[in-house]
N, C-alpha and C. Protein backbone atom coordinates (compact mmCIF):
# COMPACT_ATOMS: atom_id res chain seq x y z
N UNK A 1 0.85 -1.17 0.00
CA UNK A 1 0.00 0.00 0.00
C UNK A 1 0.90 1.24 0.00
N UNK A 2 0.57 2.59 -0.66
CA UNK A 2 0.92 3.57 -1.05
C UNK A 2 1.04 4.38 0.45
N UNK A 3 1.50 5.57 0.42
CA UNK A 3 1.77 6.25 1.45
C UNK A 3 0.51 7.12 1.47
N UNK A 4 0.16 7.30 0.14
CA UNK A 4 -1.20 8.24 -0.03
C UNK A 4 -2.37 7.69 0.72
N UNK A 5 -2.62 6.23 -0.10
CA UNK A 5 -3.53 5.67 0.49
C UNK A 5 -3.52 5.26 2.11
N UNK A 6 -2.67 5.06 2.40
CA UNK A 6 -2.10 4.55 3.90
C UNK A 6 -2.97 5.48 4.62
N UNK A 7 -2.41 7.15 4.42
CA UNK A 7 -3.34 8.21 4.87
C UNK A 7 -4.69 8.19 4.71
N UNK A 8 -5.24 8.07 3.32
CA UNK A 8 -6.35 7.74 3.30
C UNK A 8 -7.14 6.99 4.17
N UNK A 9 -7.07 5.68 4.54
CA UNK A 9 -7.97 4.91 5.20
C UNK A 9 -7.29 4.58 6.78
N UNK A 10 -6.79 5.27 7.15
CA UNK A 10 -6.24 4.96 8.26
C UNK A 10 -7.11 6.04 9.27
N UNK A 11 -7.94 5.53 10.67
CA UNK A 11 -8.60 6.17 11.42
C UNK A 11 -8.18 6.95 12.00
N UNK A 12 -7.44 8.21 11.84
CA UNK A 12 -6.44 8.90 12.60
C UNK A 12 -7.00 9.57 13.75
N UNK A 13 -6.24 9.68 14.82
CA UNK A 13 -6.95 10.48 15.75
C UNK A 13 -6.43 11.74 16.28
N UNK A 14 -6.67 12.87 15.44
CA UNK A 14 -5.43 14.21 16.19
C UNK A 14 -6.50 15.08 16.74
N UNK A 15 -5.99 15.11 18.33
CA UNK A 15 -6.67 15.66 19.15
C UNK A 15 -6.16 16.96 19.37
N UNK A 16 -7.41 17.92 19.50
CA UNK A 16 -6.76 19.20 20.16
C UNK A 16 -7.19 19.91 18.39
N UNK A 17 -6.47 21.10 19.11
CA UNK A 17 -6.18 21.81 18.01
C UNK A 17 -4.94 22.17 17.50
N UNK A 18 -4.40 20.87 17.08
CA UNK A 18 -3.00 20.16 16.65
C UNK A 18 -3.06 19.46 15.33
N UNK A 19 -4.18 19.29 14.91
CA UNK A 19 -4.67 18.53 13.80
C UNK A 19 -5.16 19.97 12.31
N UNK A 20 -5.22 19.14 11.44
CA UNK A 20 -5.40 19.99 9.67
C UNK A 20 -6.74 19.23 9.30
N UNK A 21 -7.51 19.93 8.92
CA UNK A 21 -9.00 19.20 8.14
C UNK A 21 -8.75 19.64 6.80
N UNK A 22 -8.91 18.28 6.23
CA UNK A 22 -8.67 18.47 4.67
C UNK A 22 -9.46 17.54 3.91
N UNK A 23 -9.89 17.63 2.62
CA UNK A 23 -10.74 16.96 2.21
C UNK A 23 -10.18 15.71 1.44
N UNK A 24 -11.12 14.25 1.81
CA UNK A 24 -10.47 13.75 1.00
C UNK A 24 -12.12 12.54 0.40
N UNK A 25 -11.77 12.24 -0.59
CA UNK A 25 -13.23 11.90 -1.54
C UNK A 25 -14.05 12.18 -1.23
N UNK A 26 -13.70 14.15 -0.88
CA UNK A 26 -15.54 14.72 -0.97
C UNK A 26 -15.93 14.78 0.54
N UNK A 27 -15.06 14.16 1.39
CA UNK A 27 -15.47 14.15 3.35
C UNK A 27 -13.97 14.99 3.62
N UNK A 28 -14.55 15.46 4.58
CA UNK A 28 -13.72 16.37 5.57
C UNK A 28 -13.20 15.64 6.32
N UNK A 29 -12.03 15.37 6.79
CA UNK A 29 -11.11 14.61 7.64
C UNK A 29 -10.24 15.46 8.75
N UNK A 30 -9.92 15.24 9.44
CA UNK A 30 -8.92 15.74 10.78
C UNK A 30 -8.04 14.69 10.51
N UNK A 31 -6.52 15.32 10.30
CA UNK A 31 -5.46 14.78 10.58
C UNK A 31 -4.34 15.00 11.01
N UNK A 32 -3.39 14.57 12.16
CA UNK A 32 -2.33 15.10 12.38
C UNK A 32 -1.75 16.14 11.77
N UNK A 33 -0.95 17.40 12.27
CA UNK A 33 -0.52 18.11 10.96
C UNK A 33 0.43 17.54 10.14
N UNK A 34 1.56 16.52 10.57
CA UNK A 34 2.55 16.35 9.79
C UNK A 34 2.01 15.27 8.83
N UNK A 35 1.11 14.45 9.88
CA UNK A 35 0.35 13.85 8.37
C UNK A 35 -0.19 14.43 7.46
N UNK A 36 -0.69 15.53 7.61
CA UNK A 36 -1.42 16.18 6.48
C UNK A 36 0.03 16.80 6.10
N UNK A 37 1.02 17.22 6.12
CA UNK A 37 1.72 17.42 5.19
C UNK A 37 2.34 16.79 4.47
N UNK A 38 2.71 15.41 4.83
CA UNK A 38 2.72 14.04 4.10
C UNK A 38 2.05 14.03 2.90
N UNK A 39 1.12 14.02 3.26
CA UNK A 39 -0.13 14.22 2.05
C UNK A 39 -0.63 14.86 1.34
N UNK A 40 -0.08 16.10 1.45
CA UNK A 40 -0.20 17.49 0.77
C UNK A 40 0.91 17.00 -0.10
N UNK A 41 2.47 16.42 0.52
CA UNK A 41 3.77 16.28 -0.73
C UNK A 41 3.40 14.84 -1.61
N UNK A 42 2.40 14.29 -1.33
CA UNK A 42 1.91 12.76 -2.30
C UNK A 42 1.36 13.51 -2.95
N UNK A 43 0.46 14.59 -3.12
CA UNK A 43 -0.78 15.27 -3.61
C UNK A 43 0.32 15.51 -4.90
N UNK A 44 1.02 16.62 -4.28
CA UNK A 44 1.84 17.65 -5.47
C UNK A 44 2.87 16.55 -5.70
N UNK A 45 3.39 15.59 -6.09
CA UNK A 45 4.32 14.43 -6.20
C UNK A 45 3.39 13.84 -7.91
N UNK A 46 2.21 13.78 -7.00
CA UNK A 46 1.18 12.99 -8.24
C UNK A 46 0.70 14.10 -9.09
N UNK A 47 0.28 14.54 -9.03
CA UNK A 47 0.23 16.18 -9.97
C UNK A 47 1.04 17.00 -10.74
N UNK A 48 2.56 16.73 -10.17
CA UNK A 48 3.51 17.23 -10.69
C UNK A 48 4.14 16.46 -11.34
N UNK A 49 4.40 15.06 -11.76
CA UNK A 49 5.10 13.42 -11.77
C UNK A 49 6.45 14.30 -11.21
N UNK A 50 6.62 14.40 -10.13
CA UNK A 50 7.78 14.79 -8.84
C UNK A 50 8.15 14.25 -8.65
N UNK A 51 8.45 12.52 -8.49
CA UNK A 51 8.76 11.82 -8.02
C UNK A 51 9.58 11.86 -6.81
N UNK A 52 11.06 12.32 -7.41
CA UNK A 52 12.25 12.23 -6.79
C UNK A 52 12.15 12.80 -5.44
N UNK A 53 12.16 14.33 -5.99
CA UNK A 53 11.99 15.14 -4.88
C UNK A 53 11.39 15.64 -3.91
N UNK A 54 9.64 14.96 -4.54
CA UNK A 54 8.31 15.21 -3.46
C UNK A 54 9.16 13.27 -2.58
N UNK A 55 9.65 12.56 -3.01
CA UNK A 55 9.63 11.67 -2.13
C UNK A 55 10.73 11.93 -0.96
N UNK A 56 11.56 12.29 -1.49
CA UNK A 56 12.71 13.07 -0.55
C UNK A 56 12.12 13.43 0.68
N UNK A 57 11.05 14.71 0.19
CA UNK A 57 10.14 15.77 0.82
C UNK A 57 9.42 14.97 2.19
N UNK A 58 8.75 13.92 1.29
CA UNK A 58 8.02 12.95 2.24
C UNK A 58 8.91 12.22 3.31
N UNK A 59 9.72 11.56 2.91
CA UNK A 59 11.03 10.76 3.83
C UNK A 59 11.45 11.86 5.18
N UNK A 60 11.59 13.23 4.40
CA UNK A 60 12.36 14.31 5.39
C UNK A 60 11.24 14.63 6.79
N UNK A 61 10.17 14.59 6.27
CA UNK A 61 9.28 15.08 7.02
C UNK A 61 8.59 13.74 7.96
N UNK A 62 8.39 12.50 7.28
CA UNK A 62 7.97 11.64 8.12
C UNK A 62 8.79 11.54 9.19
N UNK A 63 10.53 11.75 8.49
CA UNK A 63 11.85 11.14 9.45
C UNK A 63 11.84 12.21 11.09
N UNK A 64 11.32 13.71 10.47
CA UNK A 64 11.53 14.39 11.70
C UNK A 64 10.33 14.05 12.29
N UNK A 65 9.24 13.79 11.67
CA UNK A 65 7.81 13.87 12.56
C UNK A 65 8.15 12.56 13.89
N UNK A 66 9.00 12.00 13.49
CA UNK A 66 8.94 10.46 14.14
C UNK A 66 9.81 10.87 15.65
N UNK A 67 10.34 12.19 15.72
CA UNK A 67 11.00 12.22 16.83
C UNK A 67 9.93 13.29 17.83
N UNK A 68 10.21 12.85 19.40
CA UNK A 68 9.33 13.03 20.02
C UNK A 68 9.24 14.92 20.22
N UNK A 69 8.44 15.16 20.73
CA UNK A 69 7.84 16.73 20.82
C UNK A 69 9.20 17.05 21.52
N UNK A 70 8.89 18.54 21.51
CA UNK A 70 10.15 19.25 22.26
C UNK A 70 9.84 19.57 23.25
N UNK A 71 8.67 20.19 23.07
CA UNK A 71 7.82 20.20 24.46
C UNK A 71 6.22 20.25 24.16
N UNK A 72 5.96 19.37 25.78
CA UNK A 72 4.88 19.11 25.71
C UNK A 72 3.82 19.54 26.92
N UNK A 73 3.28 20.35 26.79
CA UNK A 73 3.41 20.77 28.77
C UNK A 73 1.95 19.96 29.03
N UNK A 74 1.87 18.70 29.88
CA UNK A 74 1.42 17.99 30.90
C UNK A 74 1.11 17.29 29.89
N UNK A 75 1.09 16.65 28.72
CA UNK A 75 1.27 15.60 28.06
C UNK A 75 0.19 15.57 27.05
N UNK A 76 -0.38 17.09 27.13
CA UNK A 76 -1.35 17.50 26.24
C UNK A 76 -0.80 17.03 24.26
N UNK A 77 0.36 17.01 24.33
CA UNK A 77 0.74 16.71 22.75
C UNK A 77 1.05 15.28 22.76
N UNK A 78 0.86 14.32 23.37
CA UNK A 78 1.04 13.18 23.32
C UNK A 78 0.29 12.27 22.19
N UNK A 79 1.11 11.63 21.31
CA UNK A 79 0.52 11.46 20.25
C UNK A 79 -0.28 10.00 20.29
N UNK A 80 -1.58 10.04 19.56
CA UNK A 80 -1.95 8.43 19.12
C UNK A 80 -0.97 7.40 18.59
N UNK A 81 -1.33 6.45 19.45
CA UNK A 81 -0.80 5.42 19.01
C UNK A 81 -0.33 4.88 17.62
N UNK A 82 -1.59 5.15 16.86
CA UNK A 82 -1.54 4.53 14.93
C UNK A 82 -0.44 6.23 14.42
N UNK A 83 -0.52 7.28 15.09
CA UNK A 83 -0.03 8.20 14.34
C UNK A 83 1.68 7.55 14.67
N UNK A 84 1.71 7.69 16.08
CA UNK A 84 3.44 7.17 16.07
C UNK A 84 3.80 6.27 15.53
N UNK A 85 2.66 5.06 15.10
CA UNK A 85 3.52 3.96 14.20
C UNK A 85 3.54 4.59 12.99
N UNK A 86 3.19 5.21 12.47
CA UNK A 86 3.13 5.53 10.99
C UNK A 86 4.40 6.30 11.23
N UNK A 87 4.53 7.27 11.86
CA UNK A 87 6.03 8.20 12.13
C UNK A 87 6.99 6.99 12.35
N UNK A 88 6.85 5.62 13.04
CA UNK A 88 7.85 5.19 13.66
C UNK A 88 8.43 4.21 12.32
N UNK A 89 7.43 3.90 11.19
CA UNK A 89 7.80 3.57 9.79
C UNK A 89 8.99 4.45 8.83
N UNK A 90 8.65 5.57 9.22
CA UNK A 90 9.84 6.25 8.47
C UNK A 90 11.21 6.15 9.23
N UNK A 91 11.30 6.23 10.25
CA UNK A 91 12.86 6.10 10.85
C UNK A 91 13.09 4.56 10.90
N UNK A 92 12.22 3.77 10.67
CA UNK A 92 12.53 2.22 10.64
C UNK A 92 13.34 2.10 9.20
N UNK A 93 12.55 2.98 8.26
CA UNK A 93 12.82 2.87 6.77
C UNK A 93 14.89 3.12 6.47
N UNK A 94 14.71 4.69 7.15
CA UNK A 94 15.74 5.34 7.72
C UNK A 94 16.63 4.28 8.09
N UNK A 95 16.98 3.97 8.95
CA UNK A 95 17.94 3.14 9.77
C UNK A 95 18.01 1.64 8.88
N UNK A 96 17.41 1.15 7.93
CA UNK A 96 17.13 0.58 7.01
C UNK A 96 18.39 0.46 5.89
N UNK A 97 18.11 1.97 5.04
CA UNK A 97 18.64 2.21 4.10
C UNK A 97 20.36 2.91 4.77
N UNK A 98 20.21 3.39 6.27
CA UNK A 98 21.67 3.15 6.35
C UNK A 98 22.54 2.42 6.68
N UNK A 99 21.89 1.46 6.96
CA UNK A 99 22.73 -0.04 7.19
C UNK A 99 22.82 -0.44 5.83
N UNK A 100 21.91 -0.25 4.60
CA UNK A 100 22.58 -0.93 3.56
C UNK A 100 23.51 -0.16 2.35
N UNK A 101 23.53 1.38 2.81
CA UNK A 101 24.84 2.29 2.42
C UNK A 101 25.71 1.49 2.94
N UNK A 102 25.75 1.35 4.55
CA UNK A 102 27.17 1.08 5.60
C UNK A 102 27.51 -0.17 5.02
N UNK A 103 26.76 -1.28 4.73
CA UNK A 103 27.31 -2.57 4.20
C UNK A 103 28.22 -2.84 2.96
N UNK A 104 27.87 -1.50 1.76
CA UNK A 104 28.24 -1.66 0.55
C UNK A 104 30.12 -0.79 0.60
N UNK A 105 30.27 -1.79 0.04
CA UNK A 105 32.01 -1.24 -0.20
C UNK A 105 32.44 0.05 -0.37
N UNK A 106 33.26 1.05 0.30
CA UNK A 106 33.54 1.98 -0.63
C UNK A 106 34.49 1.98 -1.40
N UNK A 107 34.39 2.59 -2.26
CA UNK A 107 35.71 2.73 -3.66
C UNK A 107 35.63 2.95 -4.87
C-alpha cells in the first residue's frame, strides 16, 4: 500500500487543536498536521510526476515527525498510538537504508 492511500484509510486520531482538516473523496477529515503534510507532498508528487523530490520531501518530514515533541506541557501533545507507528515507519525505513549504504564497499 501507497503512502497516499495509507493516509487515506487509516482512522487517525489528532486531538486538540494540533490537527489539519482536509478533504479527501468529498469528506472532511482531521489529521495530524505532519500527516497532512505528508499528504499534501503525495498530492503535489502525483500532480507534478515529482517523483524524486516530493519523495525526498516525504522521507524528510515523516523522518523528523517520528522524533518526540520538544515540548509538551502535561502531556497535552502526546501522540496516538496509529499516528506514532506511521512516524515510527519512516525512521525504521531510515535506519534501514543506512545499514545498507554502511554494508556496501567503498571505492
Amino acid at each position: 500500500m501507497n503512502i497516499k492511500n495509507l493516509i487515506e484509510t487509516t482512522p487517525w486520531e489528532a486531538k486538540g487543536i494540533f490537527g489539519r482538516k482536509i478533504v479527501i473523496d468529498g469528506k472532511k477529515r482531521k489529521l495530524p498536521s505532519n500527516v497532512e503534510k505528508i499528504y499534501e507532498e503525495c498530492e503535489k508528487a502525483i500532480e507534478n510526476k515529482d517523483w524524486t523530490s516530493r519523495f525526498n520531501e516525504i522521507a524528510r518530514l515523516g523522518l523528523k515527525a517520528s522524533e518526540p515533541h520538544k515540548f509538551d506541557f502535561f502531556g497535552l501533545r502526546k501522540r496516538d498510538e496509529i499516528t506514532q507507528q506511521f512516524y515510527d515507519q519512516f525512521r525504521q525505513a531510515f535506519s534501514e537504508k543506512e545499514k545498507i549504504k554502511q554494508s556496501k564497499p567503498s571505492g
